[in-house]
Structures are given as C-alpha cells and as structure tokens.
C-alpha atoms as a PDB file:
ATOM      1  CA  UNK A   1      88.831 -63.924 221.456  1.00  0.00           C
ATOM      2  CA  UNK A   2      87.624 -60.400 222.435  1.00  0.00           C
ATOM      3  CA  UNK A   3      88.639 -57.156 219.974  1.00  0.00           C
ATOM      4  CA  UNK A   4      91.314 -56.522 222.591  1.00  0.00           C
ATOM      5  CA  UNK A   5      93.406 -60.006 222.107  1.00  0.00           C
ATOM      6  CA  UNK A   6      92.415 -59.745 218.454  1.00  0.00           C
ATOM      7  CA  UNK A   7      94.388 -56.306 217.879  1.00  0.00           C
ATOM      8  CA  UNK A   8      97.333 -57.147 220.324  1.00  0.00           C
ATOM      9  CA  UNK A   9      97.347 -60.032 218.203  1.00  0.00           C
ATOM     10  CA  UNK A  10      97.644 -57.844 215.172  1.00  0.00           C
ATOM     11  CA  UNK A  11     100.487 -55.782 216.405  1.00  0.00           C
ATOM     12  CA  UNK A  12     102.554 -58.736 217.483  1.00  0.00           C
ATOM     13  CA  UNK A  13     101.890 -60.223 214.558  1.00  0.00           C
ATOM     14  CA  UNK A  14     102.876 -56.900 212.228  1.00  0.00           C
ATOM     15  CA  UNK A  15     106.299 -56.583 214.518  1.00  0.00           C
ATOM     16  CA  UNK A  16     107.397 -60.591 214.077  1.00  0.00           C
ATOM     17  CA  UNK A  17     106.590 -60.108 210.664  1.00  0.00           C
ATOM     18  CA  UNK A  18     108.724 -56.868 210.273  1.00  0.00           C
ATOM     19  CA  UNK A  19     112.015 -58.618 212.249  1.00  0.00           C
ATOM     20  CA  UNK A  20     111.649 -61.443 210.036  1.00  0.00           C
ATOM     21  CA  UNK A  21     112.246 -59.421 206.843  1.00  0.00           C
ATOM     22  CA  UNK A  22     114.893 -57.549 208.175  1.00  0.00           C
ATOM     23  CA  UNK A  23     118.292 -57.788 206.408  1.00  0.00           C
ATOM     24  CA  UNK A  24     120.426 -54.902 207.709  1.00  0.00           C
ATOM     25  CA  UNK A  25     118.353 -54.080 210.426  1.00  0.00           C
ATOM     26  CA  UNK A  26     118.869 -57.568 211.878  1.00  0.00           C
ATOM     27  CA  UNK A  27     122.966 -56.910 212.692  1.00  0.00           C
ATOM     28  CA  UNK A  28     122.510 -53.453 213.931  1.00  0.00           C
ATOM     29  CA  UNK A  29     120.114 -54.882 216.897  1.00  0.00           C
ATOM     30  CA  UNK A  30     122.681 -57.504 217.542  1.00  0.00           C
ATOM     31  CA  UNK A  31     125.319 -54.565 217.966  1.00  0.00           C
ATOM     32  CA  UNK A  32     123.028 -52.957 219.808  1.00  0.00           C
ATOM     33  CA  UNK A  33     122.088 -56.077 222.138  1.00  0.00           C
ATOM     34  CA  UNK A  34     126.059 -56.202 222.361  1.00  0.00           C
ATOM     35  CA  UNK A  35     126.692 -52.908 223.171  1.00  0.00           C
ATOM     36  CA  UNK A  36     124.306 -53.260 225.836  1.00  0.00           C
ATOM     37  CA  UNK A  37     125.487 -56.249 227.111  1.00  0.00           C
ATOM     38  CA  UNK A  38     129.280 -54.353 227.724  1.00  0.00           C
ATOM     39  CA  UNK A  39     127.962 -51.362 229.120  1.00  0.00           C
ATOM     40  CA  UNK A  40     125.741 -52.938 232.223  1.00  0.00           C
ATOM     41  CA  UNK A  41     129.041 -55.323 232.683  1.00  0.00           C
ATOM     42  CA  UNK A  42     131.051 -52.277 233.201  1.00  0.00           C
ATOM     43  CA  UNK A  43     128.541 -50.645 235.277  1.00  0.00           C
ATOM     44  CA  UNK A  44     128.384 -53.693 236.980  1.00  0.00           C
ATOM     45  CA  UNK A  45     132.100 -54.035 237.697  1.00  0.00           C
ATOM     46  CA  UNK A  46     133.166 -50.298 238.356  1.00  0.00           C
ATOM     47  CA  UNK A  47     129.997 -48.499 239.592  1.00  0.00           C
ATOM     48  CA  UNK A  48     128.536 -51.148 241.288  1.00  0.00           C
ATOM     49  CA  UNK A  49     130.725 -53.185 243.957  1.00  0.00           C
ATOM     50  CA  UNK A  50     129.595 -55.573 245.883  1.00  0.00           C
ATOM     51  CA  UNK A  51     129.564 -53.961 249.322  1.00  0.00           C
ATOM     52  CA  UNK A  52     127.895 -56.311 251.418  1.00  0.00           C
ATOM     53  CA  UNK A  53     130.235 -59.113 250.276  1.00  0.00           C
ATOM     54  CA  UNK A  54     133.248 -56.143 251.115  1.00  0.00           C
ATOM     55  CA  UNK A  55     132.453 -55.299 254.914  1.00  0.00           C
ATOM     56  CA  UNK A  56     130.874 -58.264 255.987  1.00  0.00           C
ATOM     57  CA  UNK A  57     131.956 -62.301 256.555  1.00  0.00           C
ATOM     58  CA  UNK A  58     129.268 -64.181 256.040  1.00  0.00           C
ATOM     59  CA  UNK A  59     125.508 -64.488 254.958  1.00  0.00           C
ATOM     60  CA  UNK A  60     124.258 -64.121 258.532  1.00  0.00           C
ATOM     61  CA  UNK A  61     126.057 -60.629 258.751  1.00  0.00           C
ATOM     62  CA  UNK A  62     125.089 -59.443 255.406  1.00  0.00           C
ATOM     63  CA  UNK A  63     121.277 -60.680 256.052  1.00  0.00           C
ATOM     64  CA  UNK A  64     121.090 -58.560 259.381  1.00  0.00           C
ATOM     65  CA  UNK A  65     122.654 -55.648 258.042  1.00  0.00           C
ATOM     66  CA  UNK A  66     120.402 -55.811 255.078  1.00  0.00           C
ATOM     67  CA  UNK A  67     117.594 -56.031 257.692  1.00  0.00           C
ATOM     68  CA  UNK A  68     118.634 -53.220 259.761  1.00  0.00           C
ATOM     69  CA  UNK A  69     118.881 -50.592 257.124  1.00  0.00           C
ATOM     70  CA  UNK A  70     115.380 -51.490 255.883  1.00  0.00           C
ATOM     71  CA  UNK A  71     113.690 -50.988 259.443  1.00  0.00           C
ATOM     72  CA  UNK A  72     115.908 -48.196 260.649  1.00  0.00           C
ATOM     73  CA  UNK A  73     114.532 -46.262 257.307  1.00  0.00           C
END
C-alpha cells in the first residue's frame, strides 16, 4: 500500500474505533439520524410536490415536458 492508503487507513481506522466506544454519543446520532429522517419527509411532502405527476397524465407527457424545459433552457 502507498503512504496515502496507509494514512486514510489510519483515520478510518481512529473514527470506527471512536463510534465503537461511544456510550452516550451513540443515541444522540440516532436522534440525530431521526431527526433528519422527519425533516427531508416533511420537506418532501409540503415543499416539494410532485408537479409533473399534478399537470400531466401519463409518462409520455411528463417525459416530453421534462425534455422541453431542458432544451428550451
């Protein structure tokens, strides 16, 4: 392995080793990872519709509007 792998090695290795020994620390990322997980499903849901699927039928239509907006840009 070159010095390069060797050190990335190193840090990966120092930053498995740290979330292993984690006893607190270990629940606060899972709030975290939950929190997370809420706030892109509400962004999802309210600031984020699904416009294509609102104004148009079918794949076909969505494809060729899709299509036109990149090409008219």
């Amino acid at each position: 392995m070159d010095t390069l792998g060797i050190k990335a090695r190193k840090v990966v290795d120092f930053y498995v080793d740290g979330f292993k020994n984690m006893t607190i620390g270990k629940k606060l990322w899972a709030i975290i990872a939950i929190k997370v997980a809420i706030l892109f499903l509400v962004f999802k849901l309210f600031f984020f519709p699904d416009i294509l699927k609102e104004n148009y039928d079918n794949d076909d239509d969505r494809a060729r509007a899709v299509a036109t907006e990149l090409t008219s840009r």
